[in-house]
PDB file of N, CA and C in Angstrom:
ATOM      1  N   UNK A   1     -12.770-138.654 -36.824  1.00  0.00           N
ATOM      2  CA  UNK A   1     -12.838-139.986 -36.276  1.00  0.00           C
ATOM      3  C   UNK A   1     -14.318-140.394 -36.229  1.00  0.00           C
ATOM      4  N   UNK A   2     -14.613-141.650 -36.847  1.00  0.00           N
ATOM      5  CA  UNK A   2     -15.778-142.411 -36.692  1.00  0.00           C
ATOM      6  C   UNK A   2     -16.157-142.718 -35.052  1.00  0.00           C
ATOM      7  N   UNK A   3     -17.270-143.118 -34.661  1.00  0.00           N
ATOM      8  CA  UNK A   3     -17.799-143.729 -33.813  1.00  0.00           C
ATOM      9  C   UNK A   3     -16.933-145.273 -33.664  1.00  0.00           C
ATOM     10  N   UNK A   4     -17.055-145.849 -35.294  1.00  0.00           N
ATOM     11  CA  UNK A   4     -15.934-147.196 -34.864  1.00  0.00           C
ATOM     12  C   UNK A   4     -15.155-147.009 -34.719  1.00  0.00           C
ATOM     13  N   UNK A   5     -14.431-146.076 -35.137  1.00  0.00           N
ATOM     14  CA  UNK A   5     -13.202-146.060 -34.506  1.00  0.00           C
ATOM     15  C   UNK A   5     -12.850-145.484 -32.775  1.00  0.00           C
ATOM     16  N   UNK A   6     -13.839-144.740 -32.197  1.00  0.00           N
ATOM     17  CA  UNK A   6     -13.714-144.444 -31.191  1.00  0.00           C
ATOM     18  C   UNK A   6     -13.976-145.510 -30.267  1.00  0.00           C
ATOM     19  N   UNK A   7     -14.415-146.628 -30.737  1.00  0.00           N
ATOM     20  CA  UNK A   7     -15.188-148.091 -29.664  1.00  0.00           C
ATOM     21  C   UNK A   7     -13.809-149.039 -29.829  1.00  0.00           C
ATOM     22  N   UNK A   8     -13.135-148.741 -31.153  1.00  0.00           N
ATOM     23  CA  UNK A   8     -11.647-149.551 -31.470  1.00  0.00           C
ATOM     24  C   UNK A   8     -10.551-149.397 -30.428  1.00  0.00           C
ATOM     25  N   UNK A   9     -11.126-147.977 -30.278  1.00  0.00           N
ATOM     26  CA  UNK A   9      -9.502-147.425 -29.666  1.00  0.00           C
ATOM     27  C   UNK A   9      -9.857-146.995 -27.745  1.00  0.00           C
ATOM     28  N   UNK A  10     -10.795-147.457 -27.723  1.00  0.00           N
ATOM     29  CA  UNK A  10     -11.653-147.590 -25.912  1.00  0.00           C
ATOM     30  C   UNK A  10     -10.749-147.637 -25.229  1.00  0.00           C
ATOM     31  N   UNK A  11      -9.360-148.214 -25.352  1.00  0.00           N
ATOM     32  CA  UNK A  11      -8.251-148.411 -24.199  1.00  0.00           C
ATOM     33  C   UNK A  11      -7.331-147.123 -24.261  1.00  0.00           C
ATOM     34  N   UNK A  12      -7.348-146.433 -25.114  1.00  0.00           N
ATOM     35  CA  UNK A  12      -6.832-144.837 -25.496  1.00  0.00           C
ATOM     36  C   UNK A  12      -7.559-143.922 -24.433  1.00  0.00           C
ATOM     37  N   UNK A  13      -8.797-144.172 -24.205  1.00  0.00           N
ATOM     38  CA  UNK A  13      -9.423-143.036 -23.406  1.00  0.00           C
ATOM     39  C   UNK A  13      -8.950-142.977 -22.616  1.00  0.00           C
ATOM     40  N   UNK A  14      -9.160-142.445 -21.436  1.00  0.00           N
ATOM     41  CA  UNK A  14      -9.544-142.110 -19.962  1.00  0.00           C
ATOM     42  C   UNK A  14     -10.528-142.580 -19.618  1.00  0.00           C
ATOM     43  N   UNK A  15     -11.102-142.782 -18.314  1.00  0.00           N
ATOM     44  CA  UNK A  15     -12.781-142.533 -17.830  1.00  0.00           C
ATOM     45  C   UNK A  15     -13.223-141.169 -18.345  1.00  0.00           C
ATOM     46  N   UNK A  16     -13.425-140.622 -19.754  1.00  0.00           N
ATOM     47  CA  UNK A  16     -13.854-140.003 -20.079  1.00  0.00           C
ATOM     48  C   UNK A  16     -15.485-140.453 -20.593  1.00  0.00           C
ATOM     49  N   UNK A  17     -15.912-139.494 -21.596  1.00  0.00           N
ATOM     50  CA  UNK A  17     -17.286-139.567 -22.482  1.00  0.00           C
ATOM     51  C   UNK A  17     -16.974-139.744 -23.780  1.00  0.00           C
ATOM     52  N   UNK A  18     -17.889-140.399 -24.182  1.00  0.00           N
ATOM     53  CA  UNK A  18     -17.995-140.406 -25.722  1.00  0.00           C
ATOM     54  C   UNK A  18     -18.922-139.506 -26.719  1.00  0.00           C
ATOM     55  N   UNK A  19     -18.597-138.750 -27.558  1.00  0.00           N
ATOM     56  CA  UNK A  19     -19.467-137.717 -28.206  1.00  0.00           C
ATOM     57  C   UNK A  19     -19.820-138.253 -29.675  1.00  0.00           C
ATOM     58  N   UNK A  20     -21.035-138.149 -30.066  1.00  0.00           N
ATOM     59  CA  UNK A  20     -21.203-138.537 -31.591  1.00  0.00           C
ATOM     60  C   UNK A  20     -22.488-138.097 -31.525  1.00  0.00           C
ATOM     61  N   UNK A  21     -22.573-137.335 -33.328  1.00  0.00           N
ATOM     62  CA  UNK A  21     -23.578-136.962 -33.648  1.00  0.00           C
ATOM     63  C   UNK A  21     -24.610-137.930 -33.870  1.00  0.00           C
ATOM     64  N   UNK A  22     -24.496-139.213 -33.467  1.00  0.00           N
ATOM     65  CA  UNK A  22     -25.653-140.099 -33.527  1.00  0.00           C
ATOM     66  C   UNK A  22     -24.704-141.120 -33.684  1.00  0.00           C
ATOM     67  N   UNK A  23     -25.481-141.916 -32.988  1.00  0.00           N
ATOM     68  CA  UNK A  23     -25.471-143.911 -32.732  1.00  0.00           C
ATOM     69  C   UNK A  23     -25.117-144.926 -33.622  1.00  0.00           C
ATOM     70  N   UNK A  24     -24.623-144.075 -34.607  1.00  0.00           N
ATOM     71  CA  UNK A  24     -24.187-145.510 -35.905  1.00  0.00           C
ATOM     72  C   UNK A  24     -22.654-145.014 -35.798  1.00  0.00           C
ATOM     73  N   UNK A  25     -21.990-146.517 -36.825  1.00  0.00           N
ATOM     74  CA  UNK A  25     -20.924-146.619 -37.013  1.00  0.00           C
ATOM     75  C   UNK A  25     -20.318-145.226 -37.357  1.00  0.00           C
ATOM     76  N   UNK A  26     -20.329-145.208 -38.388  1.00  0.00           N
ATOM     77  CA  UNK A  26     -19.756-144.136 -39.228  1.00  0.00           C
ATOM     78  C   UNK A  26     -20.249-142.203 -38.977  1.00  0.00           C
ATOM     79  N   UNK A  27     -20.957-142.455 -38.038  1.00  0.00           N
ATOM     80  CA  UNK A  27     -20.575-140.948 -37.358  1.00  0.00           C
ATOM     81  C   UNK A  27     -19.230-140.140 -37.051  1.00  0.00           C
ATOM     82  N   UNK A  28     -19.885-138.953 -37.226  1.00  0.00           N
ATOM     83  CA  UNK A  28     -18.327-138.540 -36.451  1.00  0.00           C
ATOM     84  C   UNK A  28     -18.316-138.376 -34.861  1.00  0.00           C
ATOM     85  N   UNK A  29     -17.410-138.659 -34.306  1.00  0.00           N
ATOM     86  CA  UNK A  29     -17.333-138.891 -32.707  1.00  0.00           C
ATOM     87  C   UNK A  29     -15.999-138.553 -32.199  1.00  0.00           C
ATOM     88  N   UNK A  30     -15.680-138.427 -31.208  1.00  0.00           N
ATOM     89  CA  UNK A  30     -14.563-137.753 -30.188  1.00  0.00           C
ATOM     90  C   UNK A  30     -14.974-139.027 -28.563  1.00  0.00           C
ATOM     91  N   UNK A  31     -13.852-139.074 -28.134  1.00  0.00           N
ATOM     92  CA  UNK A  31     -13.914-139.569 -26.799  1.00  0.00           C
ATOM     93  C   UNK A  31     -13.413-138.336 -26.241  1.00  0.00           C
ATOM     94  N   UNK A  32     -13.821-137.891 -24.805  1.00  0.00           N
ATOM     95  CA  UNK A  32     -12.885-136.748 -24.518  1.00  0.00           C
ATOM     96  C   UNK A  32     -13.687-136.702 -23.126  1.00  0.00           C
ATOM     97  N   UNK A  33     -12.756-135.465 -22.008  1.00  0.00           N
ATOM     98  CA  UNK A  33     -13.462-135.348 -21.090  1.00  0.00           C
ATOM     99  C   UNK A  33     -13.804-134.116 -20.318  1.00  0.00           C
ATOM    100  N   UNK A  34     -15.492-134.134 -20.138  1.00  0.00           N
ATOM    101  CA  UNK A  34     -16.357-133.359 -19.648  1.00  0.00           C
ATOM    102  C   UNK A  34     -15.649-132.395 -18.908  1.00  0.00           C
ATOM    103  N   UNK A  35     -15.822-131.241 -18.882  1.00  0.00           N
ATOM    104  CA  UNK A  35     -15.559-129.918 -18.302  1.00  0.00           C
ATOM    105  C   UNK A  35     -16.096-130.096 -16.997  1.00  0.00           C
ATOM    106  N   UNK A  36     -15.305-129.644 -15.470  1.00  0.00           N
ATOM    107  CA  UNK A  36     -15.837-129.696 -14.412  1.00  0.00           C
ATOM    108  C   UNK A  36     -17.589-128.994 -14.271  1.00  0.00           C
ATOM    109  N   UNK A  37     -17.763-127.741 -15.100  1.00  0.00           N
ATOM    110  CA  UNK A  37     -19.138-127.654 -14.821  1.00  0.00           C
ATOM    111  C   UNK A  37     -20.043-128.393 -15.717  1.00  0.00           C
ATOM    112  N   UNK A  38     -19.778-129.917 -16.515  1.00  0.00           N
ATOM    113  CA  UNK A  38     -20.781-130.450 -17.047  1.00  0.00           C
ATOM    114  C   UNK A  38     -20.756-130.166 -18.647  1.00  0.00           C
ATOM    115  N   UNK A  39     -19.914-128.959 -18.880  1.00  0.00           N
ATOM    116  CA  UNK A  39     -20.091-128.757 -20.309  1.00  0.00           C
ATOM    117  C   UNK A  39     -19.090-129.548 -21.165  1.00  0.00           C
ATOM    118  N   UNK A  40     -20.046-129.663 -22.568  1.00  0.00           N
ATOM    119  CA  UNK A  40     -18.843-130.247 -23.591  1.00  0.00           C
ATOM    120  C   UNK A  40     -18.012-130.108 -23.629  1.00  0.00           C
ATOM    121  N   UNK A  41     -16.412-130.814 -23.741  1.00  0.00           N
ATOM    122  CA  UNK A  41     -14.976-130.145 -24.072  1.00  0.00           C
ATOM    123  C   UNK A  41     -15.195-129.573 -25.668  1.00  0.00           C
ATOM    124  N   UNK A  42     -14.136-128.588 -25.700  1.00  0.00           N
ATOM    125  CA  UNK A  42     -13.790-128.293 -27.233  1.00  0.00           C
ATOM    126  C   UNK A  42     -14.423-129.105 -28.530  1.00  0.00           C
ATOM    127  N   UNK A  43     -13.693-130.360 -28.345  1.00  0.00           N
ATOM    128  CA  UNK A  43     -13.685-131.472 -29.546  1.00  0.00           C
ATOM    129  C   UNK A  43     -15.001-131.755 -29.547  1.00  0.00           C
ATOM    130  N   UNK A  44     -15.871-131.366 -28.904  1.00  0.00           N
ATOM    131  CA  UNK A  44     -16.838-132.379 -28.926  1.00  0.00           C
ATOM    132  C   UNK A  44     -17.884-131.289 -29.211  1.00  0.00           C
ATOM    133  N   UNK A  45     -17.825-130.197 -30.198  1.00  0.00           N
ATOM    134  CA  UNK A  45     -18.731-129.132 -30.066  1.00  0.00           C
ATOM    135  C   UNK A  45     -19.363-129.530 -31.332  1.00  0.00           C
ATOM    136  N   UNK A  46     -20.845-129.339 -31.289  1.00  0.00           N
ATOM    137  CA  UNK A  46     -21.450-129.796 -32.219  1.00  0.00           C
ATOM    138  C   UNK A  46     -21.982-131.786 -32.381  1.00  0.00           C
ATOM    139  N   UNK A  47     -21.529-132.138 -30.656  1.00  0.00           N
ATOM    140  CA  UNK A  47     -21.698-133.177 -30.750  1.00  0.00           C
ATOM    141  C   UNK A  47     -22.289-133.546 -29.645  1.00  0.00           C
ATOM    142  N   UNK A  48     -23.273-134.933 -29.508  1.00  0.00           N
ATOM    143  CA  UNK A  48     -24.106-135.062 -28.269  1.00  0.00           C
ATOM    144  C   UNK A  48     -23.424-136.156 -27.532  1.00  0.00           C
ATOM    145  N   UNK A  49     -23.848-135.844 -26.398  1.00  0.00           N
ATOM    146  CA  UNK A  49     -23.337-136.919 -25.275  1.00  0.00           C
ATOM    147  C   UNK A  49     -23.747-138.443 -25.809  1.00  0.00           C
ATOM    148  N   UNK A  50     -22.955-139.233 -25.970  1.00  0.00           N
ATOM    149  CA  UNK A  50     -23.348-140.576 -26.225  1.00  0.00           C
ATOM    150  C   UNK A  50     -23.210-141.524 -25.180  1.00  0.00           C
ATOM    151  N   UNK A  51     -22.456-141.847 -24.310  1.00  0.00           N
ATOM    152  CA  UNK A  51     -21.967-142.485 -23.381  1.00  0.00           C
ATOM    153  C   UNK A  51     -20.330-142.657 -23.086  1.00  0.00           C
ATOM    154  N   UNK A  52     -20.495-143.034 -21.180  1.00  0.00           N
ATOM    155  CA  UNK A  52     -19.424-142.963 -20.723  1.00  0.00           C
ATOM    156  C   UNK A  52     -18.523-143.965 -21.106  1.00  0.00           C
ATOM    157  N   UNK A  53     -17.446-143.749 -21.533  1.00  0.00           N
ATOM    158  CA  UNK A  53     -16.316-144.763 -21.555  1.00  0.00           C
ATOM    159  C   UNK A  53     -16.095-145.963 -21.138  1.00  0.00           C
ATOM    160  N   UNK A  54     -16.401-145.456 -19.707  1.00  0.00           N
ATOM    161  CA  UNK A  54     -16.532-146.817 -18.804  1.00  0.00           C
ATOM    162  C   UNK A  54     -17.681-147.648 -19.093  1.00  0.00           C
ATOM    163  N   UNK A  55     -18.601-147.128 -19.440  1.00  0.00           N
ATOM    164  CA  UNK A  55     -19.861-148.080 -19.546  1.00  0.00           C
ATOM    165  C   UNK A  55     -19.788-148.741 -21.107  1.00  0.00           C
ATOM    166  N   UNK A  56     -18.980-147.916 -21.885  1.00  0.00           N
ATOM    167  CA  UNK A  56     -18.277-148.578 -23.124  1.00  0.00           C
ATOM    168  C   UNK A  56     -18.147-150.287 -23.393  1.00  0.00           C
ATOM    169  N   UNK A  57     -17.308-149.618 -22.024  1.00  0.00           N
ATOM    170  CA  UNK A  57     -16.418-150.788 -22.530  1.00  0.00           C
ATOM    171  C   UNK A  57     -16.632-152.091 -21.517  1.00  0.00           C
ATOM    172  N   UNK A  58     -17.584-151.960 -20.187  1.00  0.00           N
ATOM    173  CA  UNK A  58     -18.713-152.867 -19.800  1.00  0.00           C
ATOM    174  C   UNK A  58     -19.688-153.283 -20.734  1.00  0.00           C
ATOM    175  N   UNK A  59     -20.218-152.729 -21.467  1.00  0.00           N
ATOM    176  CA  UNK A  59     -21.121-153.164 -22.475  1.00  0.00           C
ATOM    177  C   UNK A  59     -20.402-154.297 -23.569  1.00  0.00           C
ATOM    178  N   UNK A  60     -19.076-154.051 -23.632  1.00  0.00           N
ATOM    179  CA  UNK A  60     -18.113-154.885 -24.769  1.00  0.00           C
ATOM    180  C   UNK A  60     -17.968-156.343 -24.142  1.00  0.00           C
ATOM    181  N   UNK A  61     -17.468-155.963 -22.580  1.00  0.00           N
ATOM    182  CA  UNK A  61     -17.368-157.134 -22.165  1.00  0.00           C
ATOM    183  C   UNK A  61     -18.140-157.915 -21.766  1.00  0.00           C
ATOM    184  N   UNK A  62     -19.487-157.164 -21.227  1.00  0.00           N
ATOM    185  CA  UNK A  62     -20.560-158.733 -21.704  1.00  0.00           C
ATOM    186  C   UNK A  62     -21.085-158.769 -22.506  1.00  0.00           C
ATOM    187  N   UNK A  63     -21.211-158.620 -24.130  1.00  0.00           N
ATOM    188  CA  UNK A  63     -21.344-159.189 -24.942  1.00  0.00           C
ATOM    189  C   UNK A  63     -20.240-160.197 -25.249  1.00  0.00           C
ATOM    190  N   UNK A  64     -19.036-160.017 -25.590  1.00  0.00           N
ATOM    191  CA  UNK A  64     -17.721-161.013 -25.611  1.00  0.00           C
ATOM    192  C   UNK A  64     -17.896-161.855 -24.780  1.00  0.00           C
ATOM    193  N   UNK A  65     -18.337-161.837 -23.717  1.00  0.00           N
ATOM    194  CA  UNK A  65     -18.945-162.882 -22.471  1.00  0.00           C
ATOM    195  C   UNK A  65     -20.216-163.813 -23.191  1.00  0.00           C
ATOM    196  N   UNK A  66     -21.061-163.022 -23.983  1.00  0.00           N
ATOM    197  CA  UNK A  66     -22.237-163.910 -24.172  1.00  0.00           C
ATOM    198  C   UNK A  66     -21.794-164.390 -25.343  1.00  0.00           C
ATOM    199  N   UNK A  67     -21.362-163.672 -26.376  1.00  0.00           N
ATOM    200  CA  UNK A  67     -20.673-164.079 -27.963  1.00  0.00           C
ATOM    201  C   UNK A  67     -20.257-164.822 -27.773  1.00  0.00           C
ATOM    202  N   UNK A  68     -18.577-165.771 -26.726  1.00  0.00           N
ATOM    203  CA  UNK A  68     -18.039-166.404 -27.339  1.00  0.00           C
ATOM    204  C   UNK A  68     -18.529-167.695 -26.610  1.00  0.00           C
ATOM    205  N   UNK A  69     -19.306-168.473 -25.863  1.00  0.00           N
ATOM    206  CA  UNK A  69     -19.911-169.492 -25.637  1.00  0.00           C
ATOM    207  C   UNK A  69     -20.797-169.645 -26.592  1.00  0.00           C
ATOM    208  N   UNK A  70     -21.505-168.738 -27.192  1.00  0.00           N
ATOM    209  CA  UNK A  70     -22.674-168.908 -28.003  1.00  0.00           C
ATOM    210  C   UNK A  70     -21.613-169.549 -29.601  1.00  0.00           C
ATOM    211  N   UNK A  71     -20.574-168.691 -29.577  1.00  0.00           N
ATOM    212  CA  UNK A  71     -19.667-169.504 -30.972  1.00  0.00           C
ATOM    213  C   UNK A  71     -19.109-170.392 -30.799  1.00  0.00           C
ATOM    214  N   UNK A  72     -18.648-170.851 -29.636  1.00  0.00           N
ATOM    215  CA  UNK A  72     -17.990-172.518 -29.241  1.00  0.00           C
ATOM    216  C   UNK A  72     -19.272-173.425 -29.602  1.00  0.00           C
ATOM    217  N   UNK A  73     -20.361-172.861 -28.906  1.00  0.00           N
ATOM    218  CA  UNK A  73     -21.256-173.931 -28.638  1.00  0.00           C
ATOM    219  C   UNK A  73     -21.128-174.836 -29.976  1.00  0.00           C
ATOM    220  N   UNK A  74     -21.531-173.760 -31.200  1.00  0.00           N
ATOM    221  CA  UNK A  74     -21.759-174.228 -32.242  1.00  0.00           C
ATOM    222  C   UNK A  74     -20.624-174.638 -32.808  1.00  0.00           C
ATOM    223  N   UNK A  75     -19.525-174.361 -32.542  1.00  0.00           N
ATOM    224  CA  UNK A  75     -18.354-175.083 -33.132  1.00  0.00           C
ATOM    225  C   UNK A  75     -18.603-176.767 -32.680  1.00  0.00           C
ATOM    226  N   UNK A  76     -18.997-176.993 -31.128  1.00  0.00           N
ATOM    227  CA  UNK A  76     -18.905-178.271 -31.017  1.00  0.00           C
ATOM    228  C   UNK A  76     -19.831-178.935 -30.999  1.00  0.00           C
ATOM    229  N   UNK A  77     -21.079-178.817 -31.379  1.00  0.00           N
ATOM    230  CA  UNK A  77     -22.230-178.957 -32.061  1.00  0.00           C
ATOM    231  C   UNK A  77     -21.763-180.285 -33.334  1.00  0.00           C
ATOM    232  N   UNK A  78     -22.284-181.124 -33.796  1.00  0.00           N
ATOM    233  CA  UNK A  78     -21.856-182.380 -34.426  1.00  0.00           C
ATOM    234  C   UNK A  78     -23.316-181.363 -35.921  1.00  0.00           C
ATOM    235  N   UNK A  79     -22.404-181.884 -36.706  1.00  0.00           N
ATOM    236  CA  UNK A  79     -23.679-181.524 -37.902  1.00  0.00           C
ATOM    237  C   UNK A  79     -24.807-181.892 -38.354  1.00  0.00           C
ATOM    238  N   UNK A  80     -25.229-182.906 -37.526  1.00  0.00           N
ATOM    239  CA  UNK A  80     -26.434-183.322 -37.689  1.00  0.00           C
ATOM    240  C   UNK A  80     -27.225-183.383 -36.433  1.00  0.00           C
ATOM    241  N   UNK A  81     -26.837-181.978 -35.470  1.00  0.00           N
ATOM    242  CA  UNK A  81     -27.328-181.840 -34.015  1.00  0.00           C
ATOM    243  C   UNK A  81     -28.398-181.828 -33.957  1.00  0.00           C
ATOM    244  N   UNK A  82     -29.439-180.800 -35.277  1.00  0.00           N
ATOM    245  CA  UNK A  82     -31.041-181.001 -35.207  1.00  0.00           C
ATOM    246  C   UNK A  82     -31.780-181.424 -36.037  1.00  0.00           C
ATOM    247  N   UNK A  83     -30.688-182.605 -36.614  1.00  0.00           N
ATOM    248  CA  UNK A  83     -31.797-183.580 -37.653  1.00  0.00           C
ATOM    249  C   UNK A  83     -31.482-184.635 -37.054  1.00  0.00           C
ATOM    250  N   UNK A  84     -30.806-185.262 -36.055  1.00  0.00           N
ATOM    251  CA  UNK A  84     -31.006-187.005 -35.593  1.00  0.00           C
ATOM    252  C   UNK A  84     -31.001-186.735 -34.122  1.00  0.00           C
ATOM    253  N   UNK A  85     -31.761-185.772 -33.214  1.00  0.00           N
ATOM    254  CA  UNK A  85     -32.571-185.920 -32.476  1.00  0.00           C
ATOM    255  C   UNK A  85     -33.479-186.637 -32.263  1.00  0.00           C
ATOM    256  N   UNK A  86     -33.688-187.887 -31.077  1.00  0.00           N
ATOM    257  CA  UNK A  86     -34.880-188.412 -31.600  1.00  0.00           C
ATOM    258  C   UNK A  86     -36.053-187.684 -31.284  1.00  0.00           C
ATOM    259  N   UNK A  87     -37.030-188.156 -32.006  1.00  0.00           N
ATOM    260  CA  UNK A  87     -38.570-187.168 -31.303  1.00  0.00           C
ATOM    261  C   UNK A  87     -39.425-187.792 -30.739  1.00  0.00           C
TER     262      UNK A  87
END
């Protein structure tokens, strides 16, 4: 499993962690959850702590918060919004 695919499927987790050998898409990654003393689970051996689940998927929702006003705006934006401004 990719990293995208582990950010796809965010409602699958638990309040678990996310594991990936690094920060891009196409890593390989595991969601899974931390061993009471702190250590990696199984799946996730050979892989670094990336972030918590929960903070996942806070991070999703305010961007989708800032994204979709920023794409209305411009939907209702008239096409000649910054050429017949007067100056």
């Amino acid at each position: 499993m990719t990293l995208r695919d582990v950010i796809a499927r965010l409602d699958e987790f638990d309040d678990g962690t996310i594991f990936a050998e690094c920060a891009t898409p196409t890593a390989r990654a595991v969601g899974a959850i931390e061993a009471a003393d702190g250590s990696s689970p199984r799946s996730a051996v050979s892989l670094r702590y990336l972030l918590e689940v929960r903070l996942a998927r806070e991070a999703i929702e305010v961007w989708r918060a800032w994204r979709l006003p920023r794409r209305q705006r411009r939907r209702t934006r008239s096409p000649c919004h910054d050429h017949c401004r007067p100056r």
